[in-house]
Each structure stands twice: as C-alpha cells, then as structure tokens.
PDB file of N, CA and C in Angstrom:
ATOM      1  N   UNK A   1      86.528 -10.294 -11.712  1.00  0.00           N
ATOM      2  CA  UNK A   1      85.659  -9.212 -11.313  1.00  0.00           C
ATOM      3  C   UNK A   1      85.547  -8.220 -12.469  1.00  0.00           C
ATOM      4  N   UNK A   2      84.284  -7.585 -12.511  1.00  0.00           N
ATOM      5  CA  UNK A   2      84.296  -6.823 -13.858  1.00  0.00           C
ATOM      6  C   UNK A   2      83.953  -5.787 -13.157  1.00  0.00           C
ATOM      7  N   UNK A   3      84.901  -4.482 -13.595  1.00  0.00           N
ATOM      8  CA  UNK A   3      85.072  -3.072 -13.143  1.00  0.00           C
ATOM      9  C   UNK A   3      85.064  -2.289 -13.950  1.00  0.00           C
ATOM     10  N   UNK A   4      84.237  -2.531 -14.972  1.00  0.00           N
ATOM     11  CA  UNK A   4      84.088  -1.396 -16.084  1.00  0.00           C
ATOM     12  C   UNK A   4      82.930  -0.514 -15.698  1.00  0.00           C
ATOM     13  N   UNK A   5      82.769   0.958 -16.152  1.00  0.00           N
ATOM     14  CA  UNK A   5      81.323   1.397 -15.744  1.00  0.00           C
ATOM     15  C   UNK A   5      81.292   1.869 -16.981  1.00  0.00           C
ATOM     16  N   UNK A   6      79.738   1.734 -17.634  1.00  0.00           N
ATOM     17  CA  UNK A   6      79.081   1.902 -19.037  1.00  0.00           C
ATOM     18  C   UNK A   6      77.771   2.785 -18.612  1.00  0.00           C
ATOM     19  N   UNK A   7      77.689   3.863 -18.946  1.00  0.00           N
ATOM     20  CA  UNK A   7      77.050   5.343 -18.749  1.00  0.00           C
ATOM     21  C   UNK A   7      76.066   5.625 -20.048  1.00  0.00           C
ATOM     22  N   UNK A   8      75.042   5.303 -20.289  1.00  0.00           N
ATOM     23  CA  UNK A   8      73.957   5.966 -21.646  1.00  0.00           C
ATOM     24  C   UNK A   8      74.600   8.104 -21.074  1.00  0.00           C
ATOM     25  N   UNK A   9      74.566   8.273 -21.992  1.00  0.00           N
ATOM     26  CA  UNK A   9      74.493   9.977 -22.124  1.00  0.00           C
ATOM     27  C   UNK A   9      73.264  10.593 -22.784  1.00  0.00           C
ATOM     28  N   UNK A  10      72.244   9.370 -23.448  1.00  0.00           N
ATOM     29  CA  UNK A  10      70.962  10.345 -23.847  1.00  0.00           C
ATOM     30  C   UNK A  10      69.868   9.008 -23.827  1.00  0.00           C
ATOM     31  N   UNK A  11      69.173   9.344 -23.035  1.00  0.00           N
ATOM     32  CA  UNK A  11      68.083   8.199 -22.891  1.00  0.00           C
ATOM     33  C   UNK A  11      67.526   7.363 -23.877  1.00  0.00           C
ATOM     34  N   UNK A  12      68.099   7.973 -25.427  1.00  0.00           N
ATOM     35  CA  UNK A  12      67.563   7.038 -26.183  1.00  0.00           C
ATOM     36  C   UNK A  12      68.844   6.317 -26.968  1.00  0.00           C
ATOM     37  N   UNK A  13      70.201   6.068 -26.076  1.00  0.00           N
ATOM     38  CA  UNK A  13      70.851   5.356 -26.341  1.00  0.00           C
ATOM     39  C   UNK A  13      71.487   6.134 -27.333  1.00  0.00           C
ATOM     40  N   UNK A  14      72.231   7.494 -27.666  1.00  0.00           N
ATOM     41  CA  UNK A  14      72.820   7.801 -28.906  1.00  0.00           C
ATOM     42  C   UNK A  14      74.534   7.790 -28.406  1.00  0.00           C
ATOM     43  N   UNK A  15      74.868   7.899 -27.153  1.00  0.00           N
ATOM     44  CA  UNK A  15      76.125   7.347 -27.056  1.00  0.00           C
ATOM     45  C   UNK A  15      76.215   7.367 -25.574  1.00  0.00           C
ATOM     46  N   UNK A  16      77.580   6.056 -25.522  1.00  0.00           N
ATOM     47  CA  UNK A  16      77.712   5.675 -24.280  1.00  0.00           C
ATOM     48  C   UNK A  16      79.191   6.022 -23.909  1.00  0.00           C
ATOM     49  N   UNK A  17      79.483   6.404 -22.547  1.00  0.00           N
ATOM     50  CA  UNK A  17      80.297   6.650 -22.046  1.00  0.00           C
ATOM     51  C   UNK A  17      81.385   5.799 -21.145  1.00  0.00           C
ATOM     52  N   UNK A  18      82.173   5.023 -21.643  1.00  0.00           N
ATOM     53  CA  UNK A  18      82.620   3.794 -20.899  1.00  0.00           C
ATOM     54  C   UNK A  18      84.613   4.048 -20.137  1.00  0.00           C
ATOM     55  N   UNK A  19      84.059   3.718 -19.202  1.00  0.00           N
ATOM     56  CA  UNK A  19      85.318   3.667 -17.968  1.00  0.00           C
ATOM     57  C   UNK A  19      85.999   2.423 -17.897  1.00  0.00           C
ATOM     58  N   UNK A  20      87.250   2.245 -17.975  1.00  0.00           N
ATOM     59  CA  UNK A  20      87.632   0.906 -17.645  1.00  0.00           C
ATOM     60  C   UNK A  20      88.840   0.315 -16.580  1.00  0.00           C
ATOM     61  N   UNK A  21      88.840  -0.251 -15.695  1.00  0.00           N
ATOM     62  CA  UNK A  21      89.807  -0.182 -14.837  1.00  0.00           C
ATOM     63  C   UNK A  21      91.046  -1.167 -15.334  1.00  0.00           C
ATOM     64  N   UNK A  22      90.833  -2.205 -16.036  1.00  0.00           N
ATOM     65  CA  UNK A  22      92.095  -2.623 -16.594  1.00  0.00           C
ATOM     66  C   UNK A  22      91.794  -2.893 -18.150  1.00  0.00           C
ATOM     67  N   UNK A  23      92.645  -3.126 -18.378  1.00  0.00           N
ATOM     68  CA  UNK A  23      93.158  -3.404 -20.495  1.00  0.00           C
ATOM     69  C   UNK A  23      92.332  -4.777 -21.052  1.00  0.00           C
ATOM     70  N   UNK A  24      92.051  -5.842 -19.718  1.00  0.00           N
ATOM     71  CA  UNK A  24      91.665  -6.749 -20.340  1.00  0.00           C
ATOM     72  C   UNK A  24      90.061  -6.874 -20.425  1.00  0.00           C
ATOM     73  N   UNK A  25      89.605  -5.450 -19.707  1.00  0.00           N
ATOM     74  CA  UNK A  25      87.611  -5.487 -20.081  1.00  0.00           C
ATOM     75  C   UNK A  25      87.436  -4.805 -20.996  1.00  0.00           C
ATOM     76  N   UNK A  26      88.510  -4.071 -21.822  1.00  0.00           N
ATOM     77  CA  UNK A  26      88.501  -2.910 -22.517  1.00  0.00           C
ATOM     78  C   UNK A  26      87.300  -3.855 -23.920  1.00  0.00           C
ATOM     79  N   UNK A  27      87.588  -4.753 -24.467  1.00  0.00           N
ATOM     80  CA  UNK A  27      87.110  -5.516 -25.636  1.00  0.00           C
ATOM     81  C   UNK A  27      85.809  -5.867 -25.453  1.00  0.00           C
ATOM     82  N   UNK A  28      85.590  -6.288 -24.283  1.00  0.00           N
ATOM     83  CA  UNK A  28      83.973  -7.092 -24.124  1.00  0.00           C
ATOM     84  C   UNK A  28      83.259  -5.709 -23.490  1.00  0.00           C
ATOM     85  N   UNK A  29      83.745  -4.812 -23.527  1.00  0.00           N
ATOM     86  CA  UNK A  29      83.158  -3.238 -22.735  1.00  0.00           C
ATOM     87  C   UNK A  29      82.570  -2.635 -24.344  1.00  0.00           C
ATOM     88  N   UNK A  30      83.458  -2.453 -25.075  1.00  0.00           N
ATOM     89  CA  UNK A  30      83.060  -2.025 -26.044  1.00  0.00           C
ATOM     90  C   UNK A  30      82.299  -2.411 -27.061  1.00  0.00           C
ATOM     91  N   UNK A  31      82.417  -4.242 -27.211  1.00  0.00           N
ATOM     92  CA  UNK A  31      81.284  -4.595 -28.170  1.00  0.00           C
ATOM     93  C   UNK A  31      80.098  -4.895 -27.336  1.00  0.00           C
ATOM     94  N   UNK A  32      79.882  -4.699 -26.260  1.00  0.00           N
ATOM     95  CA  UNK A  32      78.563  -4.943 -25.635  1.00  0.00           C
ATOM     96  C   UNK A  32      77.806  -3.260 -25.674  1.00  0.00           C
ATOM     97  N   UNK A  33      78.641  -2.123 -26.161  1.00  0.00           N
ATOM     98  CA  UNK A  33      78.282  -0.655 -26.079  1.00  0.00           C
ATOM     99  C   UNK A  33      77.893  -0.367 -27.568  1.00  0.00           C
ATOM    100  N   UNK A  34      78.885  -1.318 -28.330  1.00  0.00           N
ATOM    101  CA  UNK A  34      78.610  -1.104 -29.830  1.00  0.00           C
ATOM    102  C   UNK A  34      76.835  -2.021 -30.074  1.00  0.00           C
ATOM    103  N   UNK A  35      76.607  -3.104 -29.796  1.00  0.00           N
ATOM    104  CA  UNK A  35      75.852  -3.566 -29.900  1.00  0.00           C
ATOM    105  C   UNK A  35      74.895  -3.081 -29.314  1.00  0.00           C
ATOM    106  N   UNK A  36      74.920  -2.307 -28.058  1.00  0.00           N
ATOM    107  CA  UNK A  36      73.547  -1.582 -27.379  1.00  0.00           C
ATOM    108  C   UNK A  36      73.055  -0.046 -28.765  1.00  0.00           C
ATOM    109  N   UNK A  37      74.376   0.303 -29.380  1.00  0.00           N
ATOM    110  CA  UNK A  37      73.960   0.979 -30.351  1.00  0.00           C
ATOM    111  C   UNK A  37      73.167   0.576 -31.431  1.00  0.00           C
ATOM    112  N   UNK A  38      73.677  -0.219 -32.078  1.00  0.00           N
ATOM    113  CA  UNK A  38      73.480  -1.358 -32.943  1.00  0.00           C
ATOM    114  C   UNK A  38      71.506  -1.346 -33.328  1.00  0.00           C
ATOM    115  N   UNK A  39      71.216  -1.192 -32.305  1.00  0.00           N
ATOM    116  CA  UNK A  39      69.723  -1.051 -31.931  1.00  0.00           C
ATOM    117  C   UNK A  39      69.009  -0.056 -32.367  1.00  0.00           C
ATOM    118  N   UNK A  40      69.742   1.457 -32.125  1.00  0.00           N
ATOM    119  CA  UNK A  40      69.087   2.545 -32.600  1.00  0.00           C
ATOM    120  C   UNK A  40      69.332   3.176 -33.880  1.00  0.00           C
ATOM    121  N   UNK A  41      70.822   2.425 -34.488  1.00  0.00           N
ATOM    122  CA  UNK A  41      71.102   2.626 -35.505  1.00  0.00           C
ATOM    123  C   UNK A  41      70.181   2.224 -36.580  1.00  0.00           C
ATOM    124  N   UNK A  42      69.634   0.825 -36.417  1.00  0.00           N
ATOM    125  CA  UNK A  42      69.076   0.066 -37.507  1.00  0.00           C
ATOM    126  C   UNK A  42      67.406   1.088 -37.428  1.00  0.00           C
ATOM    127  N   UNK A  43      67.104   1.181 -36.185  1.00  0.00           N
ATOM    128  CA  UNK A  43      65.744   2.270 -36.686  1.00  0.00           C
ATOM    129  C   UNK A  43      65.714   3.331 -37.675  1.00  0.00           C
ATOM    130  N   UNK A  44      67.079   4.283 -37.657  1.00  0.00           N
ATOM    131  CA  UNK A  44      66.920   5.164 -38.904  1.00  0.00           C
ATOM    132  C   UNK A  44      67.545   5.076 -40.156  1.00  0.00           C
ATOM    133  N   UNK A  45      68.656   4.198 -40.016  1.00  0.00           N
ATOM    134  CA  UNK A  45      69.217   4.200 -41.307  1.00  0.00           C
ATOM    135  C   UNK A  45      70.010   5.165 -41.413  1.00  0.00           C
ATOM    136  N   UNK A  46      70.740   5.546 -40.762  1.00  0.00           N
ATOM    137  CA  UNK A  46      71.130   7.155 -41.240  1.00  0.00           C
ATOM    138  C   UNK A  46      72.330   7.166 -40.622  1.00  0.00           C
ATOM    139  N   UNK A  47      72.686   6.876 -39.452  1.00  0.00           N
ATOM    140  CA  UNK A  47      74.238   6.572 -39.453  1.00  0.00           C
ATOM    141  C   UNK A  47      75.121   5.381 -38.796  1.00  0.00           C
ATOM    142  N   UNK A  48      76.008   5.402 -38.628  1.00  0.00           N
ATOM    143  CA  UNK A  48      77.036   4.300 -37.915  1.00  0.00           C
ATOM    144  C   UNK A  48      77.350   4.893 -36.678  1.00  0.00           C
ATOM    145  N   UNK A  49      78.423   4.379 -36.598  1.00  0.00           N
ATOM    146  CA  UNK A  49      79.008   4.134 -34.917  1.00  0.00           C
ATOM    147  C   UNK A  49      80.430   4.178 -34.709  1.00  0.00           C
ATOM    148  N   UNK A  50      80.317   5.674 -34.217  1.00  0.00           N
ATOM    149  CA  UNK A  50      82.247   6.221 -34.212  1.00  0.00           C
ATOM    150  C   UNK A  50      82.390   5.594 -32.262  1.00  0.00           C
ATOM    151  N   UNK A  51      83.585   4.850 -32.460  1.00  0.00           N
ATOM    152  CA  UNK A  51      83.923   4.843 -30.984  1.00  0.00           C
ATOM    153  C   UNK A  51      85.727   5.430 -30.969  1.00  0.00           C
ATOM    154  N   UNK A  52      85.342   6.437 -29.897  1.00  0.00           N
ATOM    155  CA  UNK A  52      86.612   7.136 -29.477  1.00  0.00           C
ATOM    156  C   UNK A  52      87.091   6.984 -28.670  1.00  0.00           C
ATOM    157  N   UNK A  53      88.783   6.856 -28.677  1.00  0.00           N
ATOM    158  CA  UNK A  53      89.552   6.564 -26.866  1.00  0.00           C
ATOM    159  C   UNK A  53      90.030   7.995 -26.514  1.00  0.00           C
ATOM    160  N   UNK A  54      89.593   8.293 -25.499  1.00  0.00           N
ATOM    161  CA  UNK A  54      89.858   9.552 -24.937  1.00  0.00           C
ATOM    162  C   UNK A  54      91.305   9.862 -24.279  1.00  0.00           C
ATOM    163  N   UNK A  55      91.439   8.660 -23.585  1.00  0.00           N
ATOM    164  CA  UNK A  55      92.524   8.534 -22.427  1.00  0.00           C
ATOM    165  C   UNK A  55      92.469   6.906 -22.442  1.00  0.00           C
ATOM    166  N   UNK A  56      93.591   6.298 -22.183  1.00  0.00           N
ATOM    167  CA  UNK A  56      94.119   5.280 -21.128  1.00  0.00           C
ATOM    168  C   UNK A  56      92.295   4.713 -20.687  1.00  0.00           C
ATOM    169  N   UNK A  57      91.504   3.829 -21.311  1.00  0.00           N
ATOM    170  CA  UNK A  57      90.408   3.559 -20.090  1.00  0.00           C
ATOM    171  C   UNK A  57      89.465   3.848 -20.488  1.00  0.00           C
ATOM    172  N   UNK A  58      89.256   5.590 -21.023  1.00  0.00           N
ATOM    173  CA  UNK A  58      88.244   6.477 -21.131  1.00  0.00           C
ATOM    174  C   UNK A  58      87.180   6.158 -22.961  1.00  0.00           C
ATOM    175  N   UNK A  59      86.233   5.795 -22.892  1.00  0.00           N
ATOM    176  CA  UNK A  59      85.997   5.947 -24.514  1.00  0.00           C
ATOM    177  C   UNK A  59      84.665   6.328 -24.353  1.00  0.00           C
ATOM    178  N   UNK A  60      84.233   6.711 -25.422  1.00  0.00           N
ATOM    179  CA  UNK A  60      82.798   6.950 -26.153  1.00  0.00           C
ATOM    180  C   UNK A  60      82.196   6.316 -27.395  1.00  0.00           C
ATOM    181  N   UNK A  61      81.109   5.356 -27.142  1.00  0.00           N
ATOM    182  CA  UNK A  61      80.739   4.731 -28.503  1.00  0.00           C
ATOM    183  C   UNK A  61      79.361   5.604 -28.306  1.00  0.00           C
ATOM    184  N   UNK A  62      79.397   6.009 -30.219  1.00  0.00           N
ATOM    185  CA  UNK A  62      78.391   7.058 -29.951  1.00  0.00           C
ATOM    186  C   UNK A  62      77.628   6.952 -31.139  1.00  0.00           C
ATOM    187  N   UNK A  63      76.734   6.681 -31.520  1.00  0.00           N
ATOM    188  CA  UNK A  63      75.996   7.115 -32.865  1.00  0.00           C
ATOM    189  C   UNK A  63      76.435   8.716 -34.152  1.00  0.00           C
ATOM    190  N   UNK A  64      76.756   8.487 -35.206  1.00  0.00           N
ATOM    191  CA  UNK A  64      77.725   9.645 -35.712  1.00  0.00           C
ATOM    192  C   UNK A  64      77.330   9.445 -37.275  1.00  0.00           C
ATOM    193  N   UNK A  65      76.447  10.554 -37.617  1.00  0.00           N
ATOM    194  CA  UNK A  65      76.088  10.820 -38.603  1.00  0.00           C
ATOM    195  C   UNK A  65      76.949  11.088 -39.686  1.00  0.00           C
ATOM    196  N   UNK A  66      78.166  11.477 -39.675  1.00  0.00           N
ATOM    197  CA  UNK A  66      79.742  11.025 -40.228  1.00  0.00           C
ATOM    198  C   UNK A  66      79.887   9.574 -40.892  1.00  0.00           C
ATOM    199  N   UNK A  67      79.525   8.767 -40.382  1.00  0.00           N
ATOM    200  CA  UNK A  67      79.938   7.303 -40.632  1.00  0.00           C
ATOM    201  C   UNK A  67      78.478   6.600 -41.003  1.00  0.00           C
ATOM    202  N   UNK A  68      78.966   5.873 -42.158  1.00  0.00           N
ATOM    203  CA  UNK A  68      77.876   5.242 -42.700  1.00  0.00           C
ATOM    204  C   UNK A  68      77.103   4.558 -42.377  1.00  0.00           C
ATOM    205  N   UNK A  69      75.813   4.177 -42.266  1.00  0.00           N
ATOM    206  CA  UNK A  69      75.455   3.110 -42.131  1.00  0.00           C
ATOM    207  C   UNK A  69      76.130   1.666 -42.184  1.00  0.00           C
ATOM    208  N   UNK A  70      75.935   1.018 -41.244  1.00  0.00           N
ATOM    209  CA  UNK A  70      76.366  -0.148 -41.098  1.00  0.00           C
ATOM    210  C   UNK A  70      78.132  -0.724 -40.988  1.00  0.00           C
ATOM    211  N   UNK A  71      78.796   0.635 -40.677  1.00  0.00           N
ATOM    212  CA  UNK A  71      79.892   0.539 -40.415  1.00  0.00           C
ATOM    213  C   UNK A  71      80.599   1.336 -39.075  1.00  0.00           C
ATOM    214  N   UNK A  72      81.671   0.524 -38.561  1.00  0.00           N
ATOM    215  CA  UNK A  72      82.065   1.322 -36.999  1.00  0.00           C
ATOM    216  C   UNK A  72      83.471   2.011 -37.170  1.00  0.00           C
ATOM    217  N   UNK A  73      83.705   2.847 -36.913  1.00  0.00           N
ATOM    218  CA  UNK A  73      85.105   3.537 -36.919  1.00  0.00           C
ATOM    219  C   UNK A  73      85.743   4.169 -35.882  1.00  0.00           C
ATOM    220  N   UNK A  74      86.823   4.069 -35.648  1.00  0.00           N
ATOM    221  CA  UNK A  74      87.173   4.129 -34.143  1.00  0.00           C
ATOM    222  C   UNK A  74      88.538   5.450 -34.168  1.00  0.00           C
ATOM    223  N   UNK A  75      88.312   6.384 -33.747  1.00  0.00           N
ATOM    224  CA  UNK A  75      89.521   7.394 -33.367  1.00  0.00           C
ATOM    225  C   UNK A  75      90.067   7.114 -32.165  1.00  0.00           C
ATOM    226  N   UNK A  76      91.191   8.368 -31.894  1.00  0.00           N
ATOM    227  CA  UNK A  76      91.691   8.594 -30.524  1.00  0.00           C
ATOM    228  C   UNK A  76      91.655  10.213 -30.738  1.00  0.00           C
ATOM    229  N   UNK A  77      91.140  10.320 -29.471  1.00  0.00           N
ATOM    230  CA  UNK A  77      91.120  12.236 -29.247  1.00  0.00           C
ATOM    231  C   UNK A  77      92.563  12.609 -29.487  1.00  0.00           C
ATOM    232  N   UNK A  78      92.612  13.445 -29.499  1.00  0.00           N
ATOM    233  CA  UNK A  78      93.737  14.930 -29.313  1.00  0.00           C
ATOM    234  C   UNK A  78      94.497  15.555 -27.960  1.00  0.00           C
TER     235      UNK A  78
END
C-alpha cells in the first residue's frame, strides 16, 4: 500500500511538499518529486533542486536558485 502524500505548493510546480508514513516509500516519493521538478527546471535554466528533510517523514523538494543547474542537493533542517 502506498501512503505517501505529495502536495505541489505553487501551481507551477516550484516545490513539493512530501509526507511519508514509513522509511521504505521515502526513495520512490522523492525521485518521482525530483523528477516532477525536473520539468520546470529545464524551462529556465537557472536553477537546481534542493530537497530538505524536515522531520522523520517530512521533506520538501523545491526548485532553489542556490543550486546549479542540473544538480540536486539535499539538507536536513535545524
């Protein structure tokens, strides 16, 4: 059963908000969020794709003018 929930936060896809109920959707949650980015990235050229773990579950893959083109970088909050 897949119990992840994947949330757009700006209608044109600049980052997604993803929930996860266990450890083992955590991987196919996130490259299916990276790749929905993947899309709006290549229109401008202008940046990459920071994904952050918030909490246990909690992340954000987000479009991030910080990070280069064509590369993904991944934190953990504070």
């Amino acid at each position: 059963m897949n119990t992840h929930t994947m949330q757009a936060q700006a209608a044109d896809a600049t980052s997604i908000r993803l929930s996860f109920a266990s450890a083992h959707e955590v991987h196919h949650g996130l490259e299916t969020a990276v790749n929905t980015l993947i899309a709006s990235a290549v229109q401008d050229r202008r940046c990459g794709i920071r994904v952050t773990r918030h909490e246990p579950g909690a992340y954000t893959v987000a479009l991030d003018e910080t990070v280069p083109f064509g590369e993904t970088h991944e934190d953990f909050a504070a």
